[in-house]
Protein backbone atom coordinates (compact mmCIF):
# COMPACT_ATOMS: atom_id res chain seq x y z
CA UNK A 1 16.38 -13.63 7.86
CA UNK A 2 15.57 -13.59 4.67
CA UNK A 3 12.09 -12.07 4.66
CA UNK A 4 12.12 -8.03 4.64
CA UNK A 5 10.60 -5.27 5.59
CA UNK A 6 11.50 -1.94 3.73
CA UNK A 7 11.56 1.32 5.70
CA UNK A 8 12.58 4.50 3.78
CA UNK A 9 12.32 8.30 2.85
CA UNK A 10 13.26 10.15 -0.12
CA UNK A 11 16.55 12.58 0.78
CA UNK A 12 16.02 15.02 -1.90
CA UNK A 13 14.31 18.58 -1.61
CA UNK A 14 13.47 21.91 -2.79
CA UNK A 15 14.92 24.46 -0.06
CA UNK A 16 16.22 23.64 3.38
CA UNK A 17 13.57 20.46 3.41
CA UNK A 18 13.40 20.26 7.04
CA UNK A 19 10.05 19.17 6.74
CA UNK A 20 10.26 17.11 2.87
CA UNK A 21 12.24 14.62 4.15
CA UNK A 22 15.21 15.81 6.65
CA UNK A 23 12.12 14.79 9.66
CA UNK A 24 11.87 11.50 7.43
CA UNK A 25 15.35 10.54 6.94
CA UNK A 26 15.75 11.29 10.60
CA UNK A 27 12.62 8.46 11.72
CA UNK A 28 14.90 6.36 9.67
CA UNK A 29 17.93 6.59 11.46
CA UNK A 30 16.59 6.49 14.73
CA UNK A 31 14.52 3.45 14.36
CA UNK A 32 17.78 2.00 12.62
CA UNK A 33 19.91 3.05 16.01
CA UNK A 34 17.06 1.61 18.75
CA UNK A 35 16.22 -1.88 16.40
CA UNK A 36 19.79 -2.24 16.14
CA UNK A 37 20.30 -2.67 20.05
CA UNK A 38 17.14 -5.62 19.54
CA UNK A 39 18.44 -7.66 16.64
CA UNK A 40 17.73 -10.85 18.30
CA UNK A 41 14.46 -10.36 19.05
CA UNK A 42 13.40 -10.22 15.15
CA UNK A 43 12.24 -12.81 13.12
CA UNK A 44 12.53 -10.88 9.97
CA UNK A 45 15.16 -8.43 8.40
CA UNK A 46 15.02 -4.43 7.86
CA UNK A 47 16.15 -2.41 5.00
CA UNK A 48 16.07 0.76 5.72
CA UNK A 49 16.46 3.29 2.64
CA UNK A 50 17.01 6.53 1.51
CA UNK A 51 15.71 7.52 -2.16
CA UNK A 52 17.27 10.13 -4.88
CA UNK A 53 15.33 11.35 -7.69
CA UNK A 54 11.82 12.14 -5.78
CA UNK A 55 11.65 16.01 -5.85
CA UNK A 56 14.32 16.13 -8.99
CA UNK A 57 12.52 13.01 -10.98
CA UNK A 58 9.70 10.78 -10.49
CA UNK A 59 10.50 8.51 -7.85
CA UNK A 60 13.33 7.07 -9.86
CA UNK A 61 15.70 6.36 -6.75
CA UNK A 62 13.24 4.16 -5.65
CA UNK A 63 11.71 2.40 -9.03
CA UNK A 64 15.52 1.53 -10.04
CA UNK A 65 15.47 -0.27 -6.21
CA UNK A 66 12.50 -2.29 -7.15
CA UNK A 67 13.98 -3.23 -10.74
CA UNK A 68 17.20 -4.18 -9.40
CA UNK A 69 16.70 -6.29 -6.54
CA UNK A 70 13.31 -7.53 -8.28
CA UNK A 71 14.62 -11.07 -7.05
CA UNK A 72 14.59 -10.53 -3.48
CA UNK A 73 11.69 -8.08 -3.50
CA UNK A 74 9.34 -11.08 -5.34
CA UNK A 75 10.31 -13.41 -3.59
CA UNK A 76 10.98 -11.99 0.56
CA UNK A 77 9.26 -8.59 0.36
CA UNK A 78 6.87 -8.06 3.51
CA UNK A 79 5.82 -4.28 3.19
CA UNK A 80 7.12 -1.07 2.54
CA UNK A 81 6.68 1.86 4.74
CA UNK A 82 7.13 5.31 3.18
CA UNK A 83 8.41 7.77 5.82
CA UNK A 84 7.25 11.57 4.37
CA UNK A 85 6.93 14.80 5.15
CA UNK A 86 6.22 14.21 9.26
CA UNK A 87 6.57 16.13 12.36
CA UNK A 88 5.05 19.20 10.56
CA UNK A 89 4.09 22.26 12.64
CA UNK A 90 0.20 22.60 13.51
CA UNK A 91 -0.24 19.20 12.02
CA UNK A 92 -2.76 17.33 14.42
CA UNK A 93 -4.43 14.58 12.43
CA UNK A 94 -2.74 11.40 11.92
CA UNK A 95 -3.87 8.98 8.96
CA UNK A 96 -2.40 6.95 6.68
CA UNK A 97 -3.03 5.41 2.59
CA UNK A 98 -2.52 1.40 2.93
CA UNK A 99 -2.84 -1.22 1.02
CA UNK A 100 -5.88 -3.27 1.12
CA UNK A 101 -4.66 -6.12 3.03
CA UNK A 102 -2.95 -3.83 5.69
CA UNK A 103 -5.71 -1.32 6.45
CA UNK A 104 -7.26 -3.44 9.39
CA UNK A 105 -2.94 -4.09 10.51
CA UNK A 106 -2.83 0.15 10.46
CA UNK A 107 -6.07 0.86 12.47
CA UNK A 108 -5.33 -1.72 15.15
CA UNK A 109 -1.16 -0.25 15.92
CA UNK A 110 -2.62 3.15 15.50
CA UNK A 111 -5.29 2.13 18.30
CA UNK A 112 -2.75 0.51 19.96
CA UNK A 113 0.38 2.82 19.90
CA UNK A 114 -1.44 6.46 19.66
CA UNK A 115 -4.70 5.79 21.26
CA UNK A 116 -6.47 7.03 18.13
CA UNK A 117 -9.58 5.24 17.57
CA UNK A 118 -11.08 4.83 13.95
CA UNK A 119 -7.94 6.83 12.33
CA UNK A 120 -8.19 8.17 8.90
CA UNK A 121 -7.56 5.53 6.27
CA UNK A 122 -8.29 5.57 2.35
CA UNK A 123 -6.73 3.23 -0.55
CA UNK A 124 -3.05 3.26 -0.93
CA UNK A 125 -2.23 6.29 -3.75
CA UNK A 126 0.20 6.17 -6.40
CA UNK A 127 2.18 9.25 -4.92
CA UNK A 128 5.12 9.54 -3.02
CA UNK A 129 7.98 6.98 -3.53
CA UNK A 130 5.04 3.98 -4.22
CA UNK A 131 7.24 1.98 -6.63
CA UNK A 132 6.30 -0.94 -4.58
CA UNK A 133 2.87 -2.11 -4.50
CA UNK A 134 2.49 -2.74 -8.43
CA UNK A 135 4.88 -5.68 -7.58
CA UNK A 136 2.92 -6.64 -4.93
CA UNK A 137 4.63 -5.90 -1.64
CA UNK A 138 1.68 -3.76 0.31
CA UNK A 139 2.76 -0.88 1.72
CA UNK A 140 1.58 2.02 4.12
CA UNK A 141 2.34 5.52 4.09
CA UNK A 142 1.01 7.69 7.19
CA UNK A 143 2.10 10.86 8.81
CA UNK A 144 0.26 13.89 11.00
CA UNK A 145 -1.53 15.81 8.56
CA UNK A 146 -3.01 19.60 9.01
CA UNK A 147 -7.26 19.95 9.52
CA UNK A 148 -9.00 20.13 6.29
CA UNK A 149 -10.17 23.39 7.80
CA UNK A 150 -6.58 24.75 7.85
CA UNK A 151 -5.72 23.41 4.64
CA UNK A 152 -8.57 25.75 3.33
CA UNK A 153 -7.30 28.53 4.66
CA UNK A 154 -3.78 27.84 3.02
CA UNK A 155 -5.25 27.47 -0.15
CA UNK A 156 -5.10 23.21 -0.74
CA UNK A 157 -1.83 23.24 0.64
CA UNK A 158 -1.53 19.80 2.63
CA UNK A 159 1.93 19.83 3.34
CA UNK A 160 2.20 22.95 4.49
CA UNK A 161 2.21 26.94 3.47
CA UNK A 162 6.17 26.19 3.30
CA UNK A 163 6.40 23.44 1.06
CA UNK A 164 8.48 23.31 -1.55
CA UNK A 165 10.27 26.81 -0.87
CA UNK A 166 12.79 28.31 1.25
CA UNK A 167 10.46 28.62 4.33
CA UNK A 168 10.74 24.92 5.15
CA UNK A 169 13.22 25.52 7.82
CA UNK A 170 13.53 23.99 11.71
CA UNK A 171 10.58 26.17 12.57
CA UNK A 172 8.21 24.08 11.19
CA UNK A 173 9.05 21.11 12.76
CA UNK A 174 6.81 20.54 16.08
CA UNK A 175 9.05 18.06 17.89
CA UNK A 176 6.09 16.18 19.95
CA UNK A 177 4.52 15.63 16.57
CA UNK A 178 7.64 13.92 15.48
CA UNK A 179 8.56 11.73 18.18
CA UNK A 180 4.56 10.46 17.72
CA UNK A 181 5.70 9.63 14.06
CA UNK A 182 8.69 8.06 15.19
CA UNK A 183 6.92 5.71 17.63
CA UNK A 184 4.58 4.54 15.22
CA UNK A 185 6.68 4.06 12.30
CA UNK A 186 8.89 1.89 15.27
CA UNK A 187 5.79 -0.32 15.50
CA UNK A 188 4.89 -0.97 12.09
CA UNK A 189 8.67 -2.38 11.81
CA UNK A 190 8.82 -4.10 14.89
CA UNK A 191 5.20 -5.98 14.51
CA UNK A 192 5.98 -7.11 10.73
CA UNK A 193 9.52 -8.08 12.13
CA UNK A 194 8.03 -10.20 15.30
CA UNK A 195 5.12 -11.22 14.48
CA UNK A 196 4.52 -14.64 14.10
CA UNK A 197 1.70 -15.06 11.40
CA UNK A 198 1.87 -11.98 9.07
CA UNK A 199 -0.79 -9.13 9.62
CA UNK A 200 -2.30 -9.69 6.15
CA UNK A 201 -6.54 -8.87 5.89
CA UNK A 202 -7.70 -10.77 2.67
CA UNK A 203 -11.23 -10.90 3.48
CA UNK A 204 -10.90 -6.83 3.42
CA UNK A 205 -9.44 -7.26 0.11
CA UNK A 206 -12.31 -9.77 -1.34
CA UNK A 207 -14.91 -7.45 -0.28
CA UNK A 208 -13.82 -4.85 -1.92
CA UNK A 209 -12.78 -6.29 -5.16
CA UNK A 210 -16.81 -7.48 -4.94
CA UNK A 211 -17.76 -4.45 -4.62
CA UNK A 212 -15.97 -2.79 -7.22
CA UNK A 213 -17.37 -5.44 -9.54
CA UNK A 214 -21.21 -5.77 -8.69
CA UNK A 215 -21.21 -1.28 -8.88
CA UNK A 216 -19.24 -1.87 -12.64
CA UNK A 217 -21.56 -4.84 -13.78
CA UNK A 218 -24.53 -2.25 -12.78
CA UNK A 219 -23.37 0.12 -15.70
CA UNK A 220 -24.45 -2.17 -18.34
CA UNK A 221 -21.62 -2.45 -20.69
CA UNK A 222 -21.30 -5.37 -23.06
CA UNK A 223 -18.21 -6.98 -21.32
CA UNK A 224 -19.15 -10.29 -19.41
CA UNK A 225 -18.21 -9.78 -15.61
CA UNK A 226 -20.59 -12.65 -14.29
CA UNK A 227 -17.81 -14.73 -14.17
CA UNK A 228 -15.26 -12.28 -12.67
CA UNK A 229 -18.18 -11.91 -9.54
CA UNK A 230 -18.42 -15.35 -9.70
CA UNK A 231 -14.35 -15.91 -8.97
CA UNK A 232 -14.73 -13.12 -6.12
CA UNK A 233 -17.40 -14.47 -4.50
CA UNK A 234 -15.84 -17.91 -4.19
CA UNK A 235 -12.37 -15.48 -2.90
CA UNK A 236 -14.57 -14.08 -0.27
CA UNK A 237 -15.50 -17.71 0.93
CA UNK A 238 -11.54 -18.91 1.13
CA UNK A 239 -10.21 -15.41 2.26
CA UNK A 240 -13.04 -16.13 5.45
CA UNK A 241 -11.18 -19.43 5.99
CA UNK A 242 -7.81 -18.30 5.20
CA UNK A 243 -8.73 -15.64 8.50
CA UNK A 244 -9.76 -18.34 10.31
CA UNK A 245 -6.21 -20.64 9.65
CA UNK A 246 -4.60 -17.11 10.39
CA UNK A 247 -6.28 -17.52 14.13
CA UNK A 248 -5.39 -21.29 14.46
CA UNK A 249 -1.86 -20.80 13.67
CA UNK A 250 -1.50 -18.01 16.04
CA UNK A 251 -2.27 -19.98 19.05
CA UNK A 252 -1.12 -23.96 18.50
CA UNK A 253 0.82 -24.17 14.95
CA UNK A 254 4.33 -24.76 14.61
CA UNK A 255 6.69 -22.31 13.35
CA UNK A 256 7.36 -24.26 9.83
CA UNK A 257 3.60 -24.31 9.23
CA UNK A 258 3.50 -20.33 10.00
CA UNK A 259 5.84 -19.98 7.66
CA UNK A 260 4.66 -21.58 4.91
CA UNK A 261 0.99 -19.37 5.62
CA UNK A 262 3.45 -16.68 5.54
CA UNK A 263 4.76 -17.56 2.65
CA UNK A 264 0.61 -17.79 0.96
CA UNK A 265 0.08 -14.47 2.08
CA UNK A 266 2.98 -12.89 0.34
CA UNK A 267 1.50 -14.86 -2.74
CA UNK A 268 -1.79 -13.99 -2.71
CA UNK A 269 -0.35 -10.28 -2.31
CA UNK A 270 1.56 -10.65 -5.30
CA UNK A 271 -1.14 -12.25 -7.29
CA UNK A 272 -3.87 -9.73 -5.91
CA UNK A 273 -1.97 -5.99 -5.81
CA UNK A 274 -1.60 -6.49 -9.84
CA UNK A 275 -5.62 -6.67 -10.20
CA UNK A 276 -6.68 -4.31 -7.47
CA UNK A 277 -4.08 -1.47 -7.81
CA UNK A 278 -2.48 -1.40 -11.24
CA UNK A 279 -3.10 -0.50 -14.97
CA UNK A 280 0.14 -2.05 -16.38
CA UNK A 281 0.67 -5.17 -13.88
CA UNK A 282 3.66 -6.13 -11.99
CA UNK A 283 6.48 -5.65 -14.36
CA UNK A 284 5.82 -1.83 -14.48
CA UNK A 285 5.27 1.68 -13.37
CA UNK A 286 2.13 3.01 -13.49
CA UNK A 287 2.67 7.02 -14.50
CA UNK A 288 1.99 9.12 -11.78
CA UNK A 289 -1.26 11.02 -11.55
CA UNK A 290 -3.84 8.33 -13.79
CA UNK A 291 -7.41 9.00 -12.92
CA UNK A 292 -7.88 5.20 -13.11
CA UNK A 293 -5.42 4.69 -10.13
CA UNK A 294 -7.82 6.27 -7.83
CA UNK A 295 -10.42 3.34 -8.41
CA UNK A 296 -10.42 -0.06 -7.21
CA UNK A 297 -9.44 -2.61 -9.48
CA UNK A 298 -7.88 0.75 -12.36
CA UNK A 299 -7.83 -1.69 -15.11
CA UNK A 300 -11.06 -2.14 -15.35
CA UNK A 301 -11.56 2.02 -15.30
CA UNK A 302 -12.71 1.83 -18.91
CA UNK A 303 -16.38 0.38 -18.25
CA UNK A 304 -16.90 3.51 -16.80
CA UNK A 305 -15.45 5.43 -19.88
CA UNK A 306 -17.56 3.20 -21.90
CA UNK A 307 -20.48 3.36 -20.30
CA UNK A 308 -20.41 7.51 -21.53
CA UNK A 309 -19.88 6.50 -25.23
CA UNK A 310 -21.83 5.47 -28.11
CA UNK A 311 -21.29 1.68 -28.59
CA UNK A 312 -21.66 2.60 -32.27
CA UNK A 313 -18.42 4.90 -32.31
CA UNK A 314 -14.66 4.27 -33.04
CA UNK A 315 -13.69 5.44 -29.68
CA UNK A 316 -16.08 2.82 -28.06
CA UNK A 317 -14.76 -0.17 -29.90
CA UNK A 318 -11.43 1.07 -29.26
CA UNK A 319 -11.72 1.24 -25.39
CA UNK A 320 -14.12 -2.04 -25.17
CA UNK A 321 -10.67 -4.07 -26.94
CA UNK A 322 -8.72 -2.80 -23.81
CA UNK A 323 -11.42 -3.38 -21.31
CA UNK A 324 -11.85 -7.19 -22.36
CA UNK A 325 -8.20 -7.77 -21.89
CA UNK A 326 -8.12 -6.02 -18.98
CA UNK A 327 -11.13 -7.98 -17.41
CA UNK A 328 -9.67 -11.19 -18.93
CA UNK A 329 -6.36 -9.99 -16.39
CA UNK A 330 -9.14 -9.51 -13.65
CA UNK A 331 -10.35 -13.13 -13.60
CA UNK A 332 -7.01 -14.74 -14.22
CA UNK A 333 -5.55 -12.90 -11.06
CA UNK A 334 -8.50 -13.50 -8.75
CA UNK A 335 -8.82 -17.51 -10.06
CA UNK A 336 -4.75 -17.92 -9.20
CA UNK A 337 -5.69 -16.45 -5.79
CA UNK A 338 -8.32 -18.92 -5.50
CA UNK A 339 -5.99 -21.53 -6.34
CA UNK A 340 -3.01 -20.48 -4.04
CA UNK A 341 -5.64 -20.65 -0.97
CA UNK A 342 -6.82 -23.88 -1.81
CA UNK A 343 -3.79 -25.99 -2.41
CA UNK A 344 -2.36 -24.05 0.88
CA UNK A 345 -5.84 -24.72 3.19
CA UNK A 346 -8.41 -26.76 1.38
């Protein structure tokens, strides 16, 4: 099929690694062996992947993945599912970073497959091999994490006292932990590989670009975002009835007209992802660590820069140059969304 889901782990590691990735690269290959024996019963394809360059560079094993099969990726790209650092010893909380639009998909399996109600969910970070979601194919990353309480005690460390050293050794893997990870990793692939009508939330993803607006507009800066809230309310209203197509299609439409839904989603995705979690846009990589990545909507991070600077100052004229273009991006992604909803629903 040429639609694809993208499962994969960095293989790189400082010290044995038996923890960051060898439990990673291990989920791979088993859910490669067990989907293998099930081919038939997919409607969509699996890549499953194994990055260099994540401890030794930045992620580069990945990033050179995305630039050369940029084709494919645009065009068939369901989600990515990063596969990191899991199974981990005295690890007993598992939560997840997701993409907008796949939050609600990542509550409900987790409900589903673990019995864990309300599981830990924030914004999908630019950490980890995330070379993905700047194009605009979402992505979640989730693994069993230690209590803040014992991450206290080990001084911040969230991936362990042995991370990154020679102590990351068999020992630390808890093998109940693991097979947990492995069963849910098996049902994000199997779900976005069966499902008929993609698992897609776009009313999640209006609300929150609304939100991120009305709190910026509230700041008082001279750039003109009446418009932009204008555009996302009017995304809100189509996302509702895009949910509601989602629910028609699931029980009585035909398998062409899911497809072609399908085939909105993954462009509303791609038009969306650029506004809500980049700086540079699609055709780039944001550098790792930006404070504005940790915001909704990053471009738009300078309103609250300028909102601490004297409009009367270089620096502020500067920053407000960069902060119209980057609102004039804003309202050109969210009207295209608009527009790919309505020519696809009405």
């Amino acid at each position: 099929a040429e639609k694809l889901i993208v499962l994969g782990g960095h293989y790189d590691c400082w010290g044995p690694g038996a923890t960051d990735n060898a439990t990673g690269n291990a989920e791979v290959l088993e859910i490669a062996r067990a989907l293998a024996a099930h081919k038939g019963k997919l409607r969509r394809s699996v890549v499953f992947a194994f990055w260099a360059a994540h401890e030794t560079g930045i992620m580069e094993g990945s990033s050179w993945y995305v630039d050369r099969f940029w084709d494919d990726l645009s065009a068939n790209g369901v989600m990515y599912l990063n596969v990191d650092s899991t199974g981990m010893a005295g690890a007993s909380v598992f939560q997840g970073t997701a993409s907008h639009e796949a939050a609600r998909f990542h509550r409900e399996l987790v409900r589903e497959v673990l019995g864990i109600e309300n599981v830990g969910t924030s914004p999908l970070a630019r950490t980890g091999d995330q070379s993905f979601f700047g194009v605009g194919v979402p992505s979640i990353n989730a693994r069993h994490s230690h209590t803040p309480e014992q991450q206290k005690e080990w001084r911040g460390a969230t991936l362990g006292w042995w991370y990154h050293s020679q102590f990351d050794t068999m020992e630390r893997v808890d093998r109940t932990t693991l097979a947990d990870s492995v069963k849910m990793h098996a049902a994000y692939v199997y779900e976005l590989a069966t499902r008929k009508i993609l698992p897609l939330d776009f009313v999640n993803v209006a609300n929150i670009i609304g939100a991120r607006l009305e709190a910026l507009d509230k700041l008082g800066v001279a750039v003109d975002l009446k418009p932009v809230i204008a555009a996302s309310d009017t995304l809100k209203d189509r996302a509702a009835k895009l949910e509601k197509e989602a629910e028609r299609l699931i029980s009585s439409g035909s398998n062409e007209d899911a497809s072609a839904f399908n085939d909105t989603l993954l462009h509303l995705s791609r038009t969306l992802t650029s506004v809500t979690g980049t700086v540079s846009g699609r055709w780039s990589q944001d550098t790792y660590g930006l404070t504005a990545l940790k915001t909704v909507m990053p471009g738009l991070y300078g309103i609250e820069e300028l909102a601490k600077l004297d409009p009367d100052s270089h620096d502020y004229k500067l920053k407000w140059t960069d902060v119209v273009r980057q609102r004039n991006r804003a309202i050109d992604g969210i009207s295209e969304a608009n527009r790919i909803i309505e020519t696809a629903i009405g």
